[in-house]
Protein backbone atom coordinates (compact mmCIF):
# COMPACT_ATOMS: atom_id res chain seq x y z
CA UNK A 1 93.24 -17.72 120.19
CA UNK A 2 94.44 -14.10 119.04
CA UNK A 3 96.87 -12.40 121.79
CA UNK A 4 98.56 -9.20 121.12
CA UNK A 5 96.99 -6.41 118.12
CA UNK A 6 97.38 -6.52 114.68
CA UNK A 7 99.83 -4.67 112.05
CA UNK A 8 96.58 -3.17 111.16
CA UNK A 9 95.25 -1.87 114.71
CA UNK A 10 98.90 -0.79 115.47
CA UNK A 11 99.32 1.11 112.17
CA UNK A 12 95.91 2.48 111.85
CA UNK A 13 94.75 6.12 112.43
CA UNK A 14 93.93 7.37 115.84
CA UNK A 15 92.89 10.91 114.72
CA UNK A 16 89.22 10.08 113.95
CA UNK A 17 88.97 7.57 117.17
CA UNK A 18 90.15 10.45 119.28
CA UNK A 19 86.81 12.14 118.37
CA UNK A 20 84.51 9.63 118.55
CA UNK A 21 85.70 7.06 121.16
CA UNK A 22 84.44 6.86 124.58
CA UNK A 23 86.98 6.95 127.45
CA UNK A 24 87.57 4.10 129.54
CA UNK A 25 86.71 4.57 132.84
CA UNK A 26 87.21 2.63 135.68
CA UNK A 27 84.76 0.49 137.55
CA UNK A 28 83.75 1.10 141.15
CA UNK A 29 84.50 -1.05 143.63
CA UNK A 30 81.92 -3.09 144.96
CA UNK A 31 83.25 -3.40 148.07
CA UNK A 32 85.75 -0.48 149.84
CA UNK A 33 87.26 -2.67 151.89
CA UNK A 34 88.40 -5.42 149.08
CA UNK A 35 91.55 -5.72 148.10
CA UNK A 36 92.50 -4.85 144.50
CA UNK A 37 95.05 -5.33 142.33
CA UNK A 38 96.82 -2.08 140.59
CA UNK A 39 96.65 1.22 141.35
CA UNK A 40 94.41 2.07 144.58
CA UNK A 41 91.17 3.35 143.91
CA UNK A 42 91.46 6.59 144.80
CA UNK A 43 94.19 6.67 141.98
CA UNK A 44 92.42 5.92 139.52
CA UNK A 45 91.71 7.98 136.58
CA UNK A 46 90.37 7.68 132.53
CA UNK A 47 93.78 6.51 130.79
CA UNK A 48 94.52 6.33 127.65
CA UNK A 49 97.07 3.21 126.32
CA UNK A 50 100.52 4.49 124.93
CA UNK A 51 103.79 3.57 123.54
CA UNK A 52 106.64 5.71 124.12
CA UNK A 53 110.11 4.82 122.96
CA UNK A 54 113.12 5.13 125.81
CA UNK A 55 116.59 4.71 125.79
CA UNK A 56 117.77 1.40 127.02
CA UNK A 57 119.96 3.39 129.99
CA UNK A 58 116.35 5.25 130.69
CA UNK A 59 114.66 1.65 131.27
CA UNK A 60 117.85 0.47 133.14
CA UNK A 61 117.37 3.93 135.50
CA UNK A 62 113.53 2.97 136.01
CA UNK A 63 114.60 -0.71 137.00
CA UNK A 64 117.01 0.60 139.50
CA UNK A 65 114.18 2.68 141.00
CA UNK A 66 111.69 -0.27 140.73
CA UNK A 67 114.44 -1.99 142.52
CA UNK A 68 115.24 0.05 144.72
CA UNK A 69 111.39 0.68 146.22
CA UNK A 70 111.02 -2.78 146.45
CA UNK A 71 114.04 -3.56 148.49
CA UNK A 72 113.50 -0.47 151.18
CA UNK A 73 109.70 -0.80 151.44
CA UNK A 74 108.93 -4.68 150.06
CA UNK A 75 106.38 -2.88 147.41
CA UNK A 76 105.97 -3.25 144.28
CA UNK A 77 106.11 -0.11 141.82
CA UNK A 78 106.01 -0.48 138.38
CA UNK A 79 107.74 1.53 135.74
CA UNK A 80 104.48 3.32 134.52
CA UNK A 81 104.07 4.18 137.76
CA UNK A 82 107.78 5.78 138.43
CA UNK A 83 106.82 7.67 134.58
CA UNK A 84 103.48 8.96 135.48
CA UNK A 85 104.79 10.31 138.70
CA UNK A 86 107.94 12.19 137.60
CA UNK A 87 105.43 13.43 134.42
CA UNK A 88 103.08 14.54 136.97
CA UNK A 89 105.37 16.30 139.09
CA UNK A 90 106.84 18.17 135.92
CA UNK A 91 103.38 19.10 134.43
CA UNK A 92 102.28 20.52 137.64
CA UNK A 93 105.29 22.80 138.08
CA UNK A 94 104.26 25.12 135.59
CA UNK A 95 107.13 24.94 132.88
CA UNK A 96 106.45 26.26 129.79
CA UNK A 97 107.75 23.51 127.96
CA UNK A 98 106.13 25.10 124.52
CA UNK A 99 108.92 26.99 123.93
CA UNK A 100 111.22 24.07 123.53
CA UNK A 101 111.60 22.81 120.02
CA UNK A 102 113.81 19.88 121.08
CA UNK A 103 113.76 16.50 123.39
CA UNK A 104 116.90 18.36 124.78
CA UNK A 105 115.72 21.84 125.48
CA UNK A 106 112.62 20.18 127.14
CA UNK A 107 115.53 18.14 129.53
CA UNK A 108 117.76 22.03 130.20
CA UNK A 109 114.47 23.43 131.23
CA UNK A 110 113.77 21.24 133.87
CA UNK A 111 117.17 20.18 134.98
CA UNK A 112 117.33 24.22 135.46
CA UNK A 113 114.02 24.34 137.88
CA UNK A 114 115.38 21.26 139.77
CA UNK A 115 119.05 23.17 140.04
CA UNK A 116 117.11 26.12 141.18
CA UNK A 117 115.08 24.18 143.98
């Protein structure tokens, strides 16, 4: 039984997929009022897998929130969830991040439009 991808799927171009490949999209529920596991329906969306590197004090900071969630309203929130939501919330405030050449002008622009909220 093969679990997990190989060095080959993990290494291999995604340029030419992009193009071609169908998105995934989610299937409807057959019944509204059955419970589901994941994100609710409503939420759902085409996604796309991907791997991002953090800092081990960045995945520390997302357990704490995890955490945190759980113990004030006994739900569970995963870390993609925490990271879509702050992304979200940053996309939709109309930064123009395309000026920034660096991971650390990208984090003064919008720790400035936070200070200036």
């Amino acid at each position: 039984m093969r679990t997990g991808k190989q060095a080959t799927e993990l290494f291999a171009s995604t340029t030419a997929a992009k193009k071609n490949a169908p998105v995934k999209q989610s299937a409807p529920a057959d019944n509204a009022k059955a419970s589901r596991r994941g994100r609710p329906e409503i939420d759902r969306a085409p996604t796309v897998p991907a791997t991002v590197i953090l800092y081990e004090t960045q995945i520390v900071q997302l357990d704490e929130i995890t955490n945190q969630v759980r113990a004030r309203s006994r739900k569970v929130i995963k870390r993609a969830d925490v990271i879509r939501g702050i992304l979200a919330a940053v996309l939709a405030a109309g930064l123009d991040l395309a000026t920034a050449t660096t991971e650390d002008e990208i984090r003064a622009t919008v720790a400035a439009r936070l200070r200036a909220k």
